[in-house]
N, C-alpha and C. Protein backbone atom coordinates (compact mmCIF):
# COMPACT_ATOMS: atom_id res chain seq x y z
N UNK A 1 3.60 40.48 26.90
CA UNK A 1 2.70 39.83 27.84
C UNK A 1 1.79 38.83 27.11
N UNK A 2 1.30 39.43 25.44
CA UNK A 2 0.43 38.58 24.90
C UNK A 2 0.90 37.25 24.75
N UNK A 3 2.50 37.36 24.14
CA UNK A 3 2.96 36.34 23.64
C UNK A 3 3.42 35.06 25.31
N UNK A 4 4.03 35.85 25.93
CA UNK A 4 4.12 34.42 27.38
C UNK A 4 2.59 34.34 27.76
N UNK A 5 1.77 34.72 27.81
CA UNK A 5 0.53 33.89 27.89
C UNK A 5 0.00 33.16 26.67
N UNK A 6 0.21 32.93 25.55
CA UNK A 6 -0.32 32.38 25.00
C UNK A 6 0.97 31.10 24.79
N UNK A 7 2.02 31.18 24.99
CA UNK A 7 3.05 30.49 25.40
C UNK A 7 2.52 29.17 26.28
N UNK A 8 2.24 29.89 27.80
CA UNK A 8 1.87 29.30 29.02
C UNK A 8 0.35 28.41 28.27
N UNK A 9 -0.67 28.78 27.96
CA UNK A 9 -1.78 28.36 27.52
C UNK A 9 -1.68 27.22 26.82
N UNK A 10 -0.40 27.30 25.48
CA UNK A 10 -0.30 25.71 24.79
C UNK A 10 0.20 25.19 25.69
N UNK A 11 1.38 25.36 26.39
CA UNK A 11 2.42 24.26 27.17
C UNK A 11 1.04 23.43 28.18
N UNK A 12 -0.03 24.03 28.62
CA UNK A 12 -0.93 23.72 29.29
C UNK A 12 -2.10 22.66 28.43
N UNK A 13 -2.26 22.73 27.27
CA UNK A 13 -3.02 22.20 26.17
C UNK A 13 -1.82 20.59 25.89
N UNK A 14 -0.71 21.00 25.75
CA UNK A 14 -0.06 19.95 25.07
C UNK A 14 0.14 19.04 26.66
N UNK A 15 -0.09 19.17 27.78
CA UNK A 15 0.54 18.69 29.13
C UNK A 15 -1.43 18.48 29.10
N UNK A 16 -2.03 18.84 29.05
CA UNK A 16 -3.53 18.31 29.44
C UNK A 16 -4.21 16.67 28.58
N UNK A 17 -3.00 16.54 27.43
CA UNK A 17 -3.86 15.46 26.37
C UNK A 17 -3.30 14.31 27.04
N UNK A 18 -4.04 13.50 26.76
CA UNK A 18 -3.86 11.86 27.21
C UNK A 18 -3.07 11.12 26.09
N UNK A 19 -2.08 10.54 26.50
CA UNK A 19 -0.88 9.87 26.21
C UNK A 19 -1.59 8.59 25.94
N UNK A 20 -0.88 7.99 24.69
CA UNK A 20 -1.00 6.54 24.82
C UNK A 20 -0.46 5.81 25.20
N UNK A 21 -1.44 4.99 25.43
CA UNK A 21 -0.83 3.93 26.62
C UNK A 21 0.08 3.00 25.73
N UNK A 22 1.34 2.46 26.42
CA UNK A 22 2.32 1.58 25.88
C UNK A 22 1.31 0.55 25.75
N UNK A 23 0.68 -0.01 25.94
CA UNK A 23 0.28 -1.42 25.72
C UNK A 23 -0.44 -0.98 24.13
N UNK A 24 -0.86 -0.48 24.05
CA UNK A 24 -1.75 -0.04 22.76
C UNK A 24 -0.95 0.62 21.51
N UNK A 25 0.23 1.30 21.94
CA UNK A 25 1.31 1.29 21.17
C UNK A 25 1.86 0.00 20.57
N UNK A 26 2.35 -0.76 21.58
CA UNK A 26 2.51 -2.13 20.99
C UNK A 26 2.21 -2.76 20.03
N UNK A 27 0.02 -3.10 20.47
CA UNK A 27 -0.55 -3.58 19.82
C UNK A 27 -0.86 -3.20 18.18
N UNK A 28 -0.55 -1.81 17.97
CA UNK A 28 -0.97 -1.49 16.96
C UNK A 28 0.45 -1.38 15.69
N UNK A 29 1.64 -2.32 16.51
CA UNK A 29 2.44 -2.45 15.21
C UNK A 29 2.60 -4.03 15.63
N UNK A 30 1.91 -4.78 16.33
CA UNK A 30 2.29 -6.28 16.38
C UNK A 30 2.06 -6.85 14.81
N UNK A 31 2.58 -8.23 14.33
CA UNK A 31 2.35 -9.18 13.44
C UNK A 31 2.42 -10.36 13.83
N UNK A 32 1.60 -11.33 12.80
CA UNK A 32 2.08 -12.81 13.22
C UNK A 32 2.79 -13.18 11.75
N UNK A 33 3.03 -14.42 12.00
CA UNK A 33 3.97 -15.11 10.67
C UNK A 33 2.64 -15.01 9.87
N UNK A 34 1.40 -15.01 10.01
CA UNK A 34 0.66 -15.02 8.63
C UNK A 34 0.63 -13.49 8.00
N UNK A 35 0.84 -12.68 8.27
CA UNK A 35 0.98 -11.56 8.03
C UNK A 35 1.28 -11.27 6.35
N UNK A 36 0.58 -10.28 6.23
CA UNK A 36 0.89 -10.14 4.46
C UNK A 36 1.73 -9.21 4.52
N UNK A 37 2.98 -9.25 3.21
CA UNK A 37 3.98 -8.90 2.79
C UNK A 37 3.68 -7.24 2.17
N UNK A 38 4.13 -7.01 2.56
CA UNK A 38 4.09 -5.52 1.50
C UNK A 38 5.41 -4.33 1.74
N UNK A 39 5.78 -4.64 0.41
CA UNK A 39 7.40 -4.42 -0.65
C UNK A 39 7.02 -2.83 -0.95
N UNK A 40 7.44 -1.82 -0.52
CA UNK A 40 7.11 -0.80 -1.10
C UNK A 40 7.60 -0.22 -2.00
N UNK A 41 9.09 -0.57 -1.93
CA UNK A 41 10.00 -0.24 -2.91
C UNK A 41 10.76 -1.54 -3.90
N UNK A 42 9.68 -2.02 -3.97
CA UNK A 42 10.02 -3.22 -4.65
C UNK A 42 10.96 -3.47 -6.11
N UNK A 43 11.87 -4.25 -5.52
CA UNK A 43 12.67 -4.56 -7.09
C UNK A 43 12.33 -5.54 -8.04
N UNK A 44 12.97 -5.92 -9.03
CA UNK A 44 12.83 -6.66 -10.43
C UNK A 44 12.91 -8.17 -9.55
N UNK A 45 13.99 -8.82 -8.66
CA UNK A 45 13.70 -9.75 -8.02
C UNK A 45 12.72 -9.55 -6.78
N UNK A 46 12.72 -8.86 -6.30
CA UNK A 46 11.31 -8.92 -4.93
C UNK A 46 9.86 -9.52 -5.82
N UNK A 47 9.78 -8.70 -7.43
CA UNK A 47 8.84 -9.36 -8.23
C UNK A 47 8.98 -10.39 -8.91
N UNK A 48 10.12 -10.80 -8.92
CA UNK A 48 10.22 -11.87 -9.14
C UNK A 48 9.60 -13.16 -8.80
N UNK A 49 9.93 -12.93 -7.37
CA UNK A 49 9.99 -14.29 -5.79
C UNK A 49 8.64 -14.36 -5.44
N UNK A 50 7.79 -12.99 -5.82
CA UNK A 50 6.08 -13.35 -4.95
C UNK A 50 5.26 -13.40 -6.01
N UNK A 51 5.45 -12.26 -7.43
CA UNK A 51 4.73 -12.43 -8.20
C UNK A 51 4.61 -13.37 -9.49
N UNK A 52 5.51 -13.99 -9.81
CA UNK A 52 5.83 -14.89 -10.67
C UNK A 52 5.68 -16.45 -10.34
N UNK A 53 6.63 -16.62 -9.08
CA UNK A 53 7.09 -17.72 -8.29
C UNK A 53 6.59 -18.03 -7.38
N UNK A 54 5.49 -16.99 -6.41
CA UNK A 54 4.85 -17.07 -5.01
C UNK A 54 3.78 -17.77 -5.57
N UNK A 55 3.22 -18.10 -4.29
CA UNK A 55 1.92 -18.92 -4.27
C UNK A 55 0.98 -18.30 -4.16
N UNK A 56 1.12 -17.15 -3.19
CA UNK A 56 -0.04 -16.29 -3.07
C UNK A 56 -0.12 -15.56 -3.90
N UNK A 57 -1.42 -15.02 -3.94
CA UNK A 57 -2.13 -13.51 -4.92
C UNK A 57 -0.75 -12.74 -4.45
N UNK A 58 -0.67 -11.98 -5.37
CA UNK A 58 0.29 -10.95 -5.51
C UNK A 58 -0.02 -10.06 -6.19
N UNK A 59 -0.70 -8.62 -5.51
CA UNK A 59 -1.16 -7.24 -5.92
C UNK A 59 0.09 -6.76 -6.33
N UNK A 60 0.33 -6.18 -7.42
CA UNK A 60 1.46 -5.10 -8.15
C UNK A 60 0.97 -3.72 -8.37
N UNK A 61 1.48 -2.98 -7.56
CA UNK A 61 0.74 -1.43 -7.89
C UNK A 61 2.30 -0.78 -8.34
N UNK A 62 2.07 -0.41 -10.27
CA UNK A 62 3.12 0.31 -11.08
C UNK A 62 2.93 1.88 -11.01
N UNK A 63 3.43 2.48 -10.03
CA UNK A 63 3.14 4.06 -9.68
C UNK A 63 4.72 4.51 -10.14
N UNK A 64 4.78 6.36 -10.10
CA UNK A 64 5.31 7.17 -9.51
C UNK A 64 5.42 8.30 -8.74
N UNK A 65 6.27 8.72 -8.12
CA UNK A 65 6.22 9.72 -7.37
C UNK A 65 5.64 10.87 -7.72
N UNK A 66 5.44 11.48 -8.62
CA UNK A 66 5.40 12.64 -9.45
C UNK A 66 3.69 12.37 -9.55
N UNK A 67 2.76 11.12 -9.85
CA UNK A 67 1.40 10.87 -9.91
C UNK A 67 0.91 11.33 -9.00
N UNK A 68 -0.25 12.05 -9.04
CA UNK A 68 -0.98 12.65 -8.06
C UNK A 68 -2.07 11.56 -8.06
N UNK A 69 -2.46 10.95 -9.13
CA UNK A 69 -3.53 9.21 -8.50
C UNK A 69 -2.68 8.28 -8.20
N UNK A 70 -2.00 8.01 -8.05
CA UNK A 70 -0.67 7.36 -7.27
C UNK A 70 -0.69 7.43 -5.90
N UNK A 71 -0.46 8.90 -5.80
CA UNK A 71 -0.58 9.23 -4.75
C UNK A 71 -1.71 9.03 -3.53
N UNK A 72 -2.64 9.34 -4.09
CA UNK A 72 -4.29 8.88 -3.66
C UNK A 72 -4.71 7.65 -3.52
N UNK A 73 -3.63 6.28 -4.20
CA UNK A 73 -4.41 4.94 -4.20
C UNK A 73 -3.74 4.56 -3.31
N UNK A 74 -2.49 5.03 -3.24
CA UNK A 74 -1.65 3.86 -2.51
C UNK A 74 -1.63 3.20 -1.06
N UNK A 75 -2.38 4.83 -0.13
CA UNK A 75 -2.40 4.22 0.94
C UNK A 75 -4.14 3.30 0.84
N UNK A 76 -4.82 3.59 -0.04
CA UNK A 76 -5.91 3.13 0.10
C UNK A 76 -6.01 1.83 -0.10
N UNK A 77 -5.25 1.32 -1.70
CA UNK A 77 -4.06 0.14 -1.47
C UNK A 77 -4.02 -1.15 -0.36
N UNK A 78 -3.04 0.13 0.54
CA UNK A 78 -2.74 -1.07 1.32
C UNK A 78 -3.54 -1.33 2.73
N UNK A 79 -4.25 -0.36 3.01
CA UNK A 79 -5.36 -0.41 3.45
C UNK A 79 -6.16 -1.61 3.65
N UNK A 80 -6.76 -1.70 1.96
CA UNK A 80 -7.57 -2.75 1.65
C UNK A 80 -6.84 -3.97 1.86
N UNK A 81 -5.49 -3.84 1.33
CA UNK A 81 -5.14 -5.53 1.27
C UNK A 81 -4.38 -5.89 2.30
N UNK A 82 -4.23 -5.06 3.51
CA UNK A 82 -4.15 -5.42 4.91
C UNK A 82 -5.94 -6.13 5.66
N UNK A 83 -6.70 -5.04 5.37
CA UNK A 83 -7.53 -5.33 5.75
C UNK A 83 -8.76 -6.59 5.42
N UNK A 84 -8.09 -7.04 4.24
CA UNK A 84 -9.35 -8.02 3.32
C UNK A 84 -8.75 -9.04 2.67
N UNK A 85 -7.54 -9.27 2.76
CA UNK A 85 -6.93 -10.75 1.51
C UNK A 85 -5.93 -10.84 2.61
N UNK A 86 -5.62 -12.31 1.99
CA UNK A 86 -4.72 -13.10 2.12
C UNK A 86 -3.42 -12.68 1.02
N UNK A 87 -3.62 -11.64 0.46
CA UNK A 87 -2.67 -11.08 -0.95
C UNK A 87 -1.46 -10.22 0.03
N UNK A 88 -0.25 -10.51 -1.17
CA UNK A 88 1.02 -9.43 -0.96
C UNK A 88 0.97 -8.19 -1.75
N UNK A 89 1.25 -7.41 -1.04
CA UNK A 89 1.32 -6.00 -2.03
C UNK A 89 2.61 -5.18 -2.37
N UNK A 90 2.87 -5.55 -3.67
CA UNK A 90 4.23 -5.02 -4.05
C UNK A 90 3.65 -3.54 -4.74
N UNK A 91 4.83 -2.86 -4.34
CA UNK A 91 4.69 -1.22 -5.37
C UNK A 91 5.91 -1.19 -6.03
N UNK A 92 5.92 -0.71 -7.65
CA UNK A 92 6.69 -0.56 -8.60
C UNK A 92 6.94 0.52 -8.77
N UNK A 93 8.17 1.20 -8.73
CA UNK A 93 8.25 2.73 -8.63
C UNK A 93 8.79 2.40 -10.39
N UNK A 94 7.90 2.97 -11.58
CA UNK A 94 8.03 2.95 -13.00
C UNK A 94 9.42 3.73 -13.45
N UNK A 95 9.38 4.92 -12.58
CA UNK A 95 10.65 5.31 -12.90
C UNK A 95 11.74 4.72 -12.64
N UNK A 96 12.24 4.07 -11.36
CA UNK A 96 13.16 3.15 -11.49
C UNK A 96 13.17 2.09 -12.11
N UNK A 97 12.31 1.41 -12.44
CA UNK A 97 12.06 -0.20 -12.70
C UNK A 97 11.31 -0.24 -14.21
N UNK A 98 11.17 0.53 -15.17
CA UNK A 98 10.89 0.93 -16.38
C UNK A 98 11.06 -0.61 -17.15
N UNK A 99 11.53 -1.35 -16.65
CA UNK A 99 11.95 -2.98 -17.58
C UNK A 99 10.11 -3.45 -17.45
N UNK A 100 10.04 -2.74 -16.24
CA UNK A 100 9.06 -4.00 -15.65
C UNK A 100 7.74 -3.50 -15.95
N UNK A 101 7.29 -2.11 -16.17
CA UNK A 101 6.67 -1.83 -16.74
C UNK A 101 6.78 -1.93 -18.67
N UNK A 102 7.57 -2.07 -19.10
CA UNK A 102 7.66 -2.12 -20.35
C UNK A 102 7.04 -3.42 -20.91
N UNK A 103 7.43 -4.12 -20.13
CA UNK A 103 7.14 -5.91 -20.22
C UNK A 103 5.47 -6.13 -20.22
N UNK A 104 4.65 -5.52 -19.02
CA UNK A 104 3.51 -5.31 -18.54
C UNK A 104 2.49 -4.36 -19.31
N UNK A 105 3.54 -3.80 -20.56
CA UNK A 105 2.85 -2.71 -20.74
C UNK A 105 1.89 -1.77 -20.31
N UNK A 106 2.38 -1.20 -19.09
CA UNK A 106 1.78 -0.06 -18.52
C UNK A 106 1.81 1.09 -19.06
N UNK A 107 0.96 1.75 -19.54
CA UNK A 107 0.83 3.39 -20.31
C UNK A 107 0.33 4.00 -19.68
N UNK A 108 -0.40 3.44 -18.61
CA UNK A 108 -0.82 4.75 -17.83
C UNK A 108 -0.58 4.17 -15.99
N UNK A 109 -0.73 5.65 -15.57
CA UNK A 109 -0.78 5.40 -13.80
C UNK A 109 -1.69 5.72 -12.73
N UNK A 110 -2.20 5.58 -11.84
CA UNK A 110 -1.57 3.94 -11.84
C UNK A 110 -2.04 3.00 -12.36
N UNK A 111 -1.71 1.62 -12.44
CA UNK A 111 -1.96 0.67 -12.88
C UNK A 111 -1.87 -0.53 -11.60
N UNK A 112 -2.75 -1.42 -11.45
CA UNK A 112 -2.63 -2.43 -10.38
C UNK A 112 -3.03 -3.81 -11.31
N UNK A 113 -2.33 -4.74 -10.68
CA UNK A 113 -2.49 -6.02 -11.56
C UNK A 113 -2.26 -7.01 -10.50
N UNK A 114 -2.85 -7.74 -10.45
CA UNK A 114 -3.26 -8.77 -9.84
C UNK A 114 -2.63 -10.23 -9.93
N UNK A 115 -1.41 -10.94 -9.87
CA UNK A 115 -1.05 -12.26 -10.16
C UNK A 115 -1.56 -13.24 -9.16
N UNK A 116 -1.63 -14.63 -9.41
CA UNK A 116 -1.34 -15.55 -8.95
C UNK A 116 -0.47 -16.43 -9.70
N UNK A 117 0.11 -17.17 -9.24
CA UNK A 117 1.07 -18.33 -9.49
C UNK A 117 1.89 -17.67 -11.01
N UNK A 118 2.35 -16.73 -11.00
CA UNK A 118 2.50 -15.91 -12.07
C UNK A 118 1.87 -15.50 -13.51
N UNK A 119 0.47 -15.59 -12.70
CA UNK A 119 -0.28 -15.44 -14.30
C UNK A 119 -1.40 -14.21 -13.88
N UNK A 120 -1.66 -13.61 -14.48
CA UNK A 120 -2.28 -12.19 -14.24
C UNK A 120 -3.82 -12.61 -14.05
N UNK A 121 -4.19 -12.12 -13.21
CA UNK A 121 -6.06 -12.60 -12.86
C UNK A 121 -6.92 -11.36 -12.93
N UNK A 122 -5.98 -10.40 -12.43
CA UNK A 122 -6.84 -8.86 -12.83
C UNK A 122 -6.01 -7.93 -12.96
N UNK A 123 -6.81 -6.40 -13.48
CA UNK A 123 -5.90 -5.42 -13.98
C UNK A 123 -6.76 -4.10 -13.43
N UNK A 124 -6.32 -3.45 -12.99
CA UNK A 124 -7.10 -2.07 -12.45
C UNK A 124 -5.97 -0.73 -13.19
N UNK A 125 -6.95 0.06 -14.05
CA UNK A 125 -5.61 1.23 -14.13
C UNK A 125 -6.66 2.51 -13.83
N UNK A 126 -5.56 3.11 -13.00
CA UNK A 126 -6.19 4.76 -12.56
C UNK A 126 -6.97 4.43 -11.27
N UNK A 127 -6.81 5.80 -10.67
CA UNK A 127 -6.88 5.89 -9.41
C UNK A 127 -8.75 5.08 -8.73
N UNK A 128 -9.01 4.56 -8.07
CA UNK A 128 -10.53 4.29 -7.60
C UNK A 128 -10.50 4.17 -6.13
N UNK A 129 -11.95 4.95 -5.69
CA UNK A 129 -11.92 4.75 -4.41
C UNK A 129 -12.23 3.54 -3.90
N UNK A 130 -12.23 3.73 -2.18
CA UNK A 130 -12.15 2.43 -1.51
C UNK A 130 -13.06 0.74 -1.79
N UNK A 131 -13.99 1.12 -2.25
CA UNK A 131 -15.12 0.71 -2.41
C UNK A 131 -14.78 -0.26 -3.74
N UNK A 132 -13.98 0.45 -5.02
CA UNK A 132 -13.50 -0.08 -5.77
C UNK A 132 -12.50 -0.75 -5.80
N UNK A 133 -11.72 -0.89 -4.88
CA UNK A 133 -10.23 -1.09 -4.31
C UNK A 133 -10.87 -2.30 -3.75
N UNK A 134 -11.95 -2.39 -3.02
CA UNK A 134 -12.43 -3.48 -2.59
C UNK A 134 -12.86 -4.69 -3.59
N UNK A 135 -13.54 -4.24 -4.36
CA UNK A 135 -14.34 -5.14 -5.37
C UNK A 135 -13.25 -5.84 -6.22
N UNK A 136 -11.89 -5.32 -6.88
CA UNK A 136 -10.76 -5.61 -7.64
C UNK A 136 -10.11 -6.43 -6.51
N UNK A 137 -9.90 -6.43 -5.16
CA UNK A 137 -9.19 -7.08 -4.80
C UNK A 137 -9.90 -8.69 -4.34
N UNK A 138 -11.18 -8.45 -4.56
CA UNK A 138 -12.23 -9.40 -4.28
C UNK A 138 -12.37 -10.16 -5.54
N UNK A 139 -12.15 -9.80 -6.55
CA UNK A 139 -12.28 -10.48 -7.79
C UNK A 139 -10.65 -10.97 -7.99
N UNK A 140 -9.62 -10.36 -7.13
CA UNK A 140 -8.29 -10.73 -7.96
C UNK A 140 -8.15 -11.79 -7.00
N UNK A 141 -8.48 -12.12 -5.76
CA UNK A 141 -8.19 -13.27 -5.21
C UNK A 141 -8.99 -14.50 -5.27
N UNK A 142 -10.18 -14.40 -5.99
CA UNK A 142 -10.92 -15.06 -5.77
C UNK A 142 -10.92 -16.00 -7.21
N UNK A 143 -10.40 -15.30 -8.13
CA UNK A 143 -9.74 -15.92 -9.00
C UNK A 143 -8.85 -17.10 -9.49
């Protein structure tokens, strides 16, 4: 008896919440063509084409899976550079792409680096909160 009433009680909880509305669904995955780029699984040419060769700032965040500050920056990441630049945000998974960290010399993770027109303007390594995420991306574009 306990269990079909407490049965009946969610089915009543999950049928009582307010649905979102399609229009607001929509809105919240629309883009326009100015829209910033962000490569999550980015390869040796994807870094190639934005960070070397692009025009725009081009954020490089050199993580892996296994990083637990990796883990912690990344959505904060992209967060920021949705929310505040005109910058692309590529992520380097080190374990696959080990050329590209070798080159960059990354020793530790994470590491974020900052290009324009393929020349490095800033360097962030290890995890920082939002606040700091802000200030690096404010200095890497402004650069």
């Amino acid at each position: 008896m306990l269990a079909l009433r407490s049965t009946a009680v969610q089915t009543a909880r999950v049928a009582a919440r307010p649905s979102a509305s399609p229009l607001l669904a929509a809105r919240s995955f629309a883009s326009s063509s100015a829209a910033r780029k962000h490569i999550l699984d980015a390869s040796p040419e994807d870094f190639k084409a934005h960070a070397v060769d692009g025009d725009k700032p081009t954020i490089v965040d050199f993580y892996a899976d296994w990083c637990g500050p990796c883990r912690f920056l990344g959505p904060v990441l992209e967060k920021v550079v949705d929310e505040a630049s005109g910058a692309d945000l590529l992520k380097i998974d080190t374990e696959k792409h080990g050329e590209l960290a070798a080159k960059y010399k990354i020793t530790a993770l994470p590491t974020v680096i900052a290009f324009k027109k393929g020349e490095i303007v800033a360097k962030m390594v290890g995890a920082a909160p939002e606040p700091g995420v802000r200030e690096f991306l404010k200095k890497a574009t402004s650069a």
